[in-house]
Protein backbone atom coordinates (compact mmCIF):
# COMPACT_ATOMS: atom_id res chain seq x y z
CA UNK A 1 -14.91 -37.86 11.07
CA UNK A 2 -12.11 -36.50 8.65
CA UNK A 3 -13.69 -33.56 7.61
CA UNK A 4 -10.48 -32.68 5.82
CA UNK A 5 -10.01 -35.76 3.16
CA UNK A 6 -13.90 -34.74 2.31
CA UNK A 7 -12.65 -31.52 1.81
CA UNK A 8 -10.05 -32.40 -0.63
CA UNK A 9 -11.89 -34.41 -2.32
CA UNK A 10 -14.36 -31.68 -3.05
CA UNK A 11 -11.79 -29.81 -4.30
CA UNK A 12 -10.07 -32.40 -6.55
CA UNK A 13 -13.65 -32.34 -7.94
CA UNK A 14 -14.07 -28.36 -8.26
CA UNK A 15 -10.69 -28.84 -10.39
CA UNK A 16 -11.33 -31.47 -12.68
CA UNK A 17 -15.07 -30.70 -13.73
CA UNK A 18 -15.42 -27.18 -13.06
CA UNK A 19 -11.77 -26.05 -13.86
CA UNK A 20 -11.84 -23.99 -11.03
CA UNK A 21 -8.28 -21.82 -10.75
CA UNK A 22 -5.69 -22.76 -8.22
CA UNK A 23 -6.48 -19.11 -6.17
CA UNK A 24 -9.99 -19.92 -6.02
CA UNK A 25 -9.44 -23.69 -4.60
CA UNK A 26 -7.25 -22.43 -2.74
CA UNK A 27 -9.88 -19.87 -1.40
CA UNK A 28 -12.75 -22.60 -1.09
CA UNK A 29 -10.30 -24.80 1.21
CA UNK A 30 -9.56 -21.68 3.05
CA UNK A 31 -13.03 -20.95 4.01
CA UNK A 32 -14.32 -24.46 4.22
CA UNK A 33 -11.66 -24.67 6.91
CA UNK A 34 -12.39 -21.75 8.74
CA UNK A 35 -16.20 -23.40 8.87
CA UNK A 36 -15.39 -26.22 10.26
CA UNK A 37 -13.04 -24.84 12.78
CA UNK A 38 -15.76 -22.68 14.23
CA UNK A 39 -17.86 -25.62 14.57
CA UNK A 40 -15.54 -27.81 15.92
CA UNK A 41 -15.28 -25.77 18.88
CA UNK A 42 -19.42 -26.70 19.35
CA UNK A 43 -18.34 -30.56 18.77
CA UNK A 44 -19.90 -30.43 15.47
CA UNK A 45 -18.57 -30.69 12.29
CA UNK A 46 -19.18 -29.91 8.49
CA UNK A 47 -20.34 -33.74 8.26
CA UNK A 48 -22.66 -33.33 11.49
CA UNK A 49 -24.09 -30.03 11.89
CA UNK A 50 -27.52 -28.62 11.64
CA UNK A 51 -28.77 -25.53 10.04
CA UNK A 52 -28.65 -23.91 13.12
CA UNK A 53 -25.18 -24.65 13.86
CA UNK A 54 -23.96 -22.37 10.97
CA UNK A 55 -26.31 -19.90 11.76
CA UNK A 56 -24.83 -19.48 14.62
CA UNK A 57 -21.46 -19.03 12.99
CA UNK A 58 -22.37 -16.50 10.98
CA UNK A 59 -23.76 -14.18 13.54
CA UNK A 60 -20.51 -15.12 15.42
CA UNK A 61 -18.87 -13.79 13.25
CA UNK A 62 -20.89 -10.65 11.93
CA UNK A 63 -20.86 -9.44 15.79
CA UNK A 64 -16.78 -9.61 14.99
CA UNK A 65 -17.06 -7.28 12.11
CA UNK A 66 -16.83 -9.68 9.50
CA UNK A 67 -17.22 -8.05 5.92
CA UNK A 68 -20.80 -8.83 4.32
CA UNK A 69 -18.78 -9.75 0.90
CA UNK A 70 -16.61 -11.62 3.10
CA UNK A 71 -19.57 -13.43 4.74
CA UNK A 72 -21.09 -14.42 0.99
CA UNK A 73 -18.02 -15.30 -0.36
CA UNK A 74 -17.58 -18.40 3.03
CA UNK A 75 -21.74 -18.88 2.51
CA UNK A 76 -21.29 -19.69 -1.23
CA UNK A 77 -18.05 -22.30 -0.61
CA UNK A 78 -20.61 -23.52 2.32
CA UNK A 79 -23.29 -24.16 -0.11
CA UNK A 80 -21.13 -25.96 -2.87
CA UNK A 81 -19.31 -27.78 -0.35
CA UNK A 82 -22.82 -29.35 1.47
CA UNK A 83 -24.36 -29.93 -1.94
CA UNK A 84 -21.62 -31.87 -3.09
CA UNK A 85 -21.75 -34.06 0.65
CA UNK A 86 -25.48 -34.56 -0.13
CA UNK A 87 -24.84 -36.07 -4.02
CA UNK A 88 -22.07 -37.96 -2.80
CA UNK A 89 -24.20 -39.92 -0.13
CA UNK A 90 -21.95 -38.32 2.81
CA UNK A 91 -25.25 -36.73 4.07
CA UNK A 92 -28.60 -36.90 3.71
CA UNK A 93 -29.84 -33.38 4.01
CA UNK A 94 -28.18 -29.57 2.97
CA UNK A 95 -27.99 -27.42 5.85
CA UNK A 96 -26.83 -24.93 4.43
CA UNK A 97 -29.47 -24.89 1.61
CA UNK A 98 -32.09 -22.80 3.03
CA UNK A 99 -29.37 -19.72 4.52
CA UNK A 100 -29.18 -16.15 3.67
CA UNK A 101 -26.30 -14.16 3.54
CA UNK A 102 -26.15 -10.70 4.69
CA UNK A 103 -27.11 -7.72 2.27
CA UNK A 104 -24.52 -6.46 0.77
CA UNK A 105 -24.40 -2.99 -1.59
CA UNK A 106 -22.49 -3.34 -4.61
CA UNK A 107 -19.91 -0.65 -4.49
CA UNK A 108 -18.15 0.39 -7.80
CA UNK A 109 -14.39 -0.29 -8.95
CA UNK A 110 -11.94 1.69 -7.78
CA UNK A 111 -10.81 3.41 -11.10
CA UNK A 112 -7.08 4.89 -12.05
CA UNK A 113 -7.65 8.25 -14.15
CA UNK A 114 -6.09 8.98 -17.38
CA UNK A 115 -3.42 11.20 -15.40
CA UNK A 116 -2.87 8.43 -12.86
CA UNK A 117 -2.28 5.66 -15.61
CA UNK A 118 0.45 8.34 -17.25
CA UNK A 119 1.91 9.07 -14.00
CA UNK A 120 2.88 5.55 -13.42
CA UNK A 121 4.30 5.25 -16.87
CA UNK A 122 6.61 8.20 -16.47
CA UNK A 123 7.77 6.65 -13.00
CA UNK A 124 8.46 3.20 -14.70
CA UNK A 125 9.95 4.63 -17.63
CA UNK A 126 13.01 6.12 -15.68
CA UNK A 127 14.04 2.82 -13.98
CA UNK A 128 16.33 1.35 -17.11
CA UNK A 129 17.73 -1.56 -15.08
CA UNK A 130 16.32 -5.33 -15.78
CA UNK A 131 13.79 -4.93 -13.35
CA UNK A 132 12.72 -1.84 -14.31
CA UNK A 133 12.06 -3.19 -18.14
CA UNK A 134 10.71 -5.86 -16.76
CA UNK A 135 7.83 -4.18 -14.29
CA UNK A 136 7.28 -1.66 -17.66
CA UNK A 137 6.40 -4.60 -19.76
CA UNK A 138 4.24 -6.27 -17.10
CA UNK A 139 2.45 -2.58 -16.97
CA UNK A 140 2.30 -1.86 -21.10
CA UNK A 141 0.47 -5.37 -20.89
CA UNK A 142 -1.82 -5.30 -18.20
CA UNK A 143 -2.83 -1.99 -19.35
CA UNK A 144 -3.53 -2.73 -23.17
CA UNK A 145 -4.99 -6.27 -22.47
CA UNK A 146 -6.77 -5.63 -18.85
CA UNK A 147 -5.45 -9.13 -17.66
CA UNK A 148 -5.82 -10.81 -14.06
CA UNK A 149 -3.37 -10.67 -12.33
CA UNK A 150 -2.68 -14.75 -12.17
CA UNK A 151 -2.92 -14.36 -16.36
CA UNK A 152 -0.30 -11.91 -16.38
CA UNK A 153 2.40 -13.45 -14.22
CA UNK A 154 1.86 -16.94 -15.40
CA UNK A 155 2.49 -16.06 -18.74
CA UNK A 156 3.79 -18.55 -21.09
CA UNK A 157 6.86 -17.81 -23.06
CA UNK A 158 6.14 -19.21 -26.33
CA UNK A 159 2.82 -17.34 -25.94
CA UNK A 160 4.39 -13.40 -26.26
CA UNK A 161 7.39 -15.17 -28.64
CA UNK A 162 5.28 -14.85 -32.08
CA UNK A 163 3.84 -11.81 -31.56
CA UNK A 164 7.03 -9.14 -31.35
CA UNK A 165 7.20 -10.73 -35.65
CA UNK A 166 5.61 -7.92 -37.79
CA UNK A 167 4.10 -10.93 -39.84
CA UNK A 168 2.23 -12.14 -36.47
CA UNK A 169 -1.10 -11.16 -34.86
CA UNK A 170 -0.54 -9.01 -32.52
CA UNK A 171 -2.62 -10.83 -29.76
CA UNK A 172 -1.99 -12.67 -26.70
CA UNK A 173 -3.62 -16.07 -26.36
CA UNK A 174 -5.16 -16.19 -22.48
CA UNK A 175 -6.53 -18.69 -20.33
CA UNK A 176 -8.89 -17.06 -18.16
CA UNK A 177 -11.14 -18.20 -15.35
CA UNK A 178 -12.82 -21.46 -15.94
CA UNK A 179 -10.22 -22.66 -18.23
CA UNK A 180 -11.71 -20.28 -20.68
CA UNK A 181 -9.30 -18.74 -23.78
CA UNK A 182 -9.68 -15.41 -24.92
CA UNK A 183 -7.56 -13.46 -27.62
CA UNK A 184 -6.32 -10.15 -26.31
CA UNK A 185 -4.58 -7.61 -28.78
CA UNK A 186 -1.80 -6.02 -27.75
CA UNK A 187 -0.39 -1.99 -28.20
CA UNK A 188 2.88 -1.59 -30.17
CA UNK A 189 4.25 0.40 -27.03
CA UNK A 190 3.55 -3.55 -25.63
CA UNK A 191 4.91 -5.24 -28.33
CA UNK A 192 7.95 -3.11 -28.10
CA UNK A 193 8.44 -3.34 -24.21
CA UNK A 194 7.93 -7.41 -24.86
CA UNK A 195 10.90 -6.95 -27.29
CA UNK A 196 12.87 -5.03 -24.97
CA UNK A 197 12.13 -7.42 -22.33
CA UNK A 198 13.18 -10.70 -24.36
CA UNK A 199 16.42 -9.10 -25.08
CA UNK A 200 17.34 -9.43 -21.10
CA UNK A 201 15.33 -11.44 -20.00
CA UNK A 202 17.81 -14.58 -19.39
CA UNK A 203 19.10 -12.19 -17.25
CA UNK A 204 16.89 -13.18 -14.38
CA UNK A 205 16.60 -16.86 -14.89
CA UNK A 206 17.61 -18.64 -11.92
CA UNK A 207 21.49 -19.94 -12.00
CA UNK A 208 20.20 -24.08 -10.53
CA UNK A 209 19.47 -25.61 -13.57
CA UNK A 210 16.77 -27.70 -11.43
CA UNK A 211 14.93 -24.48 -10.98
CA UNK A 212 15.84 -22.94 -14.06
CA UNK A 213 14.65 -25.76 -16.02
CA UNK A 214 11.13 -24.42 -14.52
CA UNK A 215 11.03 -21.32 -14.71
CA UNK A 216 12.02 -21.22 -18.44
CA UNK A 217 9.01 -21.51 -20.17
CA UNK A 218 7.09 -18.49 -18.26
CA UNK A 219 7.92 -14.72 -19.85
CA UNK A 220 8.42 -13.62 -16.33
CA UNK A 221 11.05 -16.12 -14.32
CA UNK A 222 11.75 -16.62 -10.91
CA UNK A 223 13.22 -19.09 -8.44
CA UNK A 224 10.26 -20.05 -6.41
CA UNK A 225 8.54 -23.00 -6.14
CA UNK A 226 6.00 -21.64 -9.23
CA UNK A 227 8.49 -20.95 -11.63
CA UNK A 228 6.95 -17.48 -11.99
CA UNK A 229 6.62 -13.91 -10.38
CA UNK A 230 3.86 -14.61 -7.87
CA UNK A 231 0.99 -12.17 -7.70
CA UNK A 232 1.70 -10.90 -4.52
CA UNK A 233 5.10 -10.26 -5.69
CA UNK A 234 3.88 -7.87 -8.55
CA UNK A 235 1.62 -6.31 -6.38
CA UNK A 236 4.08 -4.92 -4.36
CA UNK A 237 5.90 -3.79 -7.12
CA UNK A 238 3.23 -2.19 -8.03
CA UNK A 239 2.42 -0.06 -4.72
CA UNK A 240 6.13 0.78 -4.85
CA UNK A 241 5.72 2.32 -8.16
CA UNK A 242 2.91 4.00 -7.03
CA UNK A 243 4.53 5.68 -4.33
CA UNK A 244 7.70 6.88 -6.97
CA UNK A 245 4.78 8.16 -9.00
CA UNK A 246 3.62 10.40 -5.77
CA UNK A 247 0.59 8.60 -6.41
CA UNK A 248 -2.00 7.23 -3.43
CA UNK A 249 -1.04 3.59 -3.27
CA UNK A 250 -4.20 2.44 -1.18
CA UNK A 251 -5.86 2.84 -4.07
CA UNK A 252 -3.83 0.96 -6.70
CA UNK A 253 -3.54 -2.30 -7.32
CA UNK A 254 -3.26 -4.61 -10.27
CA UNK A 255 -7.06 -4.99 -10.42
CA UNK A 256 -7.57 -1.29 -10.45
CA UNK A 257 -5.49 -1.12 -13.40
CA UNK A 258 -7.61 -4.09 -15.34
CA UNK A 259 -11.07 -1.55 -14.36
CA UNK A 260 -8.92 1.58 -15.65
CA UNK A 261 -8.91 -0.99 -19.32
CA UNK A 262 -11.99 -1.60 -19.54
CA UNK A 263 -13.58 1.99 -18.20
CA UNK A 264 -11.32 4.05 -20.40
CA UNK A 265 -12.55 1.46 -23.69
CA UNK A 266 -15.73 2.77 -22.55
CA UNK A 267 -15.09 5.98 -22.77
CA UNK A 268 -14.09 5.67 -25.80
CA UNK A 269 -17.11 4.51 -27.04
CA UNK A 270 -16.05 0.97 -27.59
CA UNK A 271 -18.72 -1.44 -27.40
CA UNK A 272 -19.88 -3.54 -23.73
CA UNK A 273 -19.96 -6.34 -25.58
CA UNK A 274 -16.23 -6.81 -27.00
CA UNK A 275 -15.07 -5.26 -23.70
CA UNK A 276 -16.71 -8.31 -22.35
CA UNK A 277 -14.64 -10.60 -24.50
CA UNK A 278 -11.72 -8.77 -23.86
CA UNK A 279 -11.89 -9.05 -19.91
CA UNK A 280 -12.98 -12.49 -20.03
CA UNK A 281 -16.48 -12.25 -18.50
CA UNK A 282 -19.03 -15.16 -18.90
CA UNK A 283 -21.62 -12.74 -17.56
CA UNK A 284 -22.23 -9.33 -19.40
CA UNK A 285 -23.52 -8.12 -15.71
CA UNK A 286 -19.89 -8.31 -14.67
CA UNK A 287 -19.16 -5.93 -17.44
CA UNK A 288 -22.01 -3.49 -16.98
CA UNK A 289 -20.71 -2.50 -13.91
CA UNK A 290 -18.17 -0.22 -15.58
CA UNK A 291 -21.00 1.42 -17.20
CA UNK A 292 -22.35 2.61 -13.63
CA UNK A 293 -18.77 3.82 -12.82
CA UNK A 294 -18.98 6.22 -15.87
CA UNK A 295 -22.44 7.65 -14.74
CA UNK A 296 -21.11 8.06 -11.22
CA UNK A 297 -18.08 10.29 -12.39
CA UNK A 298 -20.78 11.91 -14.76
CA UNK A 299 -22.46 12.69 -12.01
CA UNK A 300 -20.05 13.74 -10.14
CA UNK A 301 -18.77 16.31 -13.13
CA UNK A 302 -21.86 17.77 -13.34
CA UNK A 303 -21.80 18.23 -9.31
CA UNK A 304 -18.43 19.95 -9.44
CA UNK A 305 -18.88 22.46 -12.43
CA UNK A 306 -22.33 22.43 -12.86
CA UNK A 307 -23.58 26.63 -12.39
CA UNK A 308 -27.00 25.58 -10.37
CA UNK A 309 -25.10 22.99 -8.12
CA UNK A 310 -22.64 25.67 -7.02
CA UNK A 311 -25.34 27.80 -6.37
CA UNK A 312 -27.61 25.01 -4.08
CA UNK A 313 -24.03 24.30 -2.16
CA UNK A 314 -23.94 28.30 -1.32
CA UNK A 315 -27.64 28.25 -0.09
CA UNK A 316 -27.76 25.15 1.78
């Protein structure tokens, strides 16, 4: 059977009703694959298989090493995927209905401190050529809006164009996960690098007029086939700047900086539920996590510089 058109046409599906993002369909048809190739190699298939068929996979591959996250992110595309075989007629049963993933500890974000966040700002503040503004603008924003990655590279052009206008609102308008929009104000050290940006921007618009013609309407050009910086692209931009900072690169990325947003609001005593808004979480639990990260470098103060904890390190 042609597992793969089944596939598709799951996904087509996840799209259109669920407005799932093109990262996480493209995620979903990366995992269903990977299910069905480890069956295949039992002559069974996503169509076919029994429960104990993907049980079998999945101590396969925790006996490789495979990440427990890892292992509940495949189990929940698994579970979608054989739910929507069983509504469509394509199978009478769920095998995968009645599986367990492995348990997995929640660890906290990995969190950029105040010093880090200014480090990187000094480092991308010397570099004055077009791609220097440019990486300082996509910084100033992710940092005073706490966007996703995909939100910040696929920006729109005519959606940063009204708000460099004194008279304007000073707010980006962003299409989150699920097709969701959210209004995210931005810092005049933002609006200004947006302004500084704009002015050389054309700069870096690609010379075919095929592919320019694409990229034209994003605030961040480029030649390939998306018409934007990709996220992988910025990433690496990013670890680079981390390294000119003499900061630890393994532990920045672009997501880091979006917990760094919403930890240091926190800090600040802003409130959990606008900080929700402003990330774009439908679940407050998403958010509270940032309030665990606080009483874990509480904790940790008080460890460090606390008179009595010195005193139980020297006697233990």
């Amino acid at each position: 059977m042609n597992t793969a058109r089944h596939i598709d046409a799951f996904l087509e599906m996840m799209a259109a009703e669920r407005g799932a993002s093109e990262n996480t369909l493209s995620a979903y048809g990366r995992d269903l694959e990977g299910w069905d190739a480890a069956l295949s190699k039992t002559n069974a298939s996503l169509l076919t298989c029994g429960t104990g068929a993907l049980e079998a996979v999945l101590s396969k591959w925790a006996a490789a090493g495979l990440a427990p996250s890892t292992a509940a992110r495949k189990l929940s595309a698994l579970k979608q995927f054989c739910l929507f075989l069983q509504m469509d007629g394509l199978r009478k049963d769920n095998p995968a209905h009645s599986l367990r993933g492995p348990k997995q500890g929640r660890g906290l974000p990995k969190v950029l401190s105040h010093d880090d966040i200014d480090a990187l700002f000094v480092a991308v503040e010397s570099d004055t050529s077009v791609k220097g503004i440019r990486l300082r603008t996509q910084l100033e924003i992710l940092y005073a809006g706490g966007l996703r990655v995909t939100e910040l590279v696929s920006l729109k052009l005519n959606a940063v164009a009204r708000i460099i206008h004194q008279d304007a609102s000073p707010c980006l308008t962003i299409r989150g996960k699920g097709n969701r929009e959210r209004l995210v104000p931005m810092t005049g050290a933002a609006i200004r690098a947006i302004g500084d940006w704009l002015a050389v921007r054309d700069k870096t618009l690609p010379k075919s007029a095929v592919v320019k013609d694409r990229a034209d309407g994003f605030l961040f050009p480029s030649s390939g086939k998306l018409g934007h910086m990709t996220r992988e692209r910025f990433a690496q931009l990013l670890k680079q700047l981390a390294r000119d900072a003499l900061l630890d690169a393994s532990r920045i990325s672009p997501h880091t900086l979006r917990h760094a947003f919403a930890t240091h609001l926190l800090e600040r005593g802003a409130d959990l539920r606008a900080v929700q808004t402003l990330l774009g979480h439908a679940d407050i639990a998403t958010t509270q996590i940032y309030t665990h990260v606080l009483d874990a470098q509480m904790q940790q103060l008080v460890e460090e510089h606390h008179p009595l904890a010195s005193l139980k390190k020297k006697t233990a």
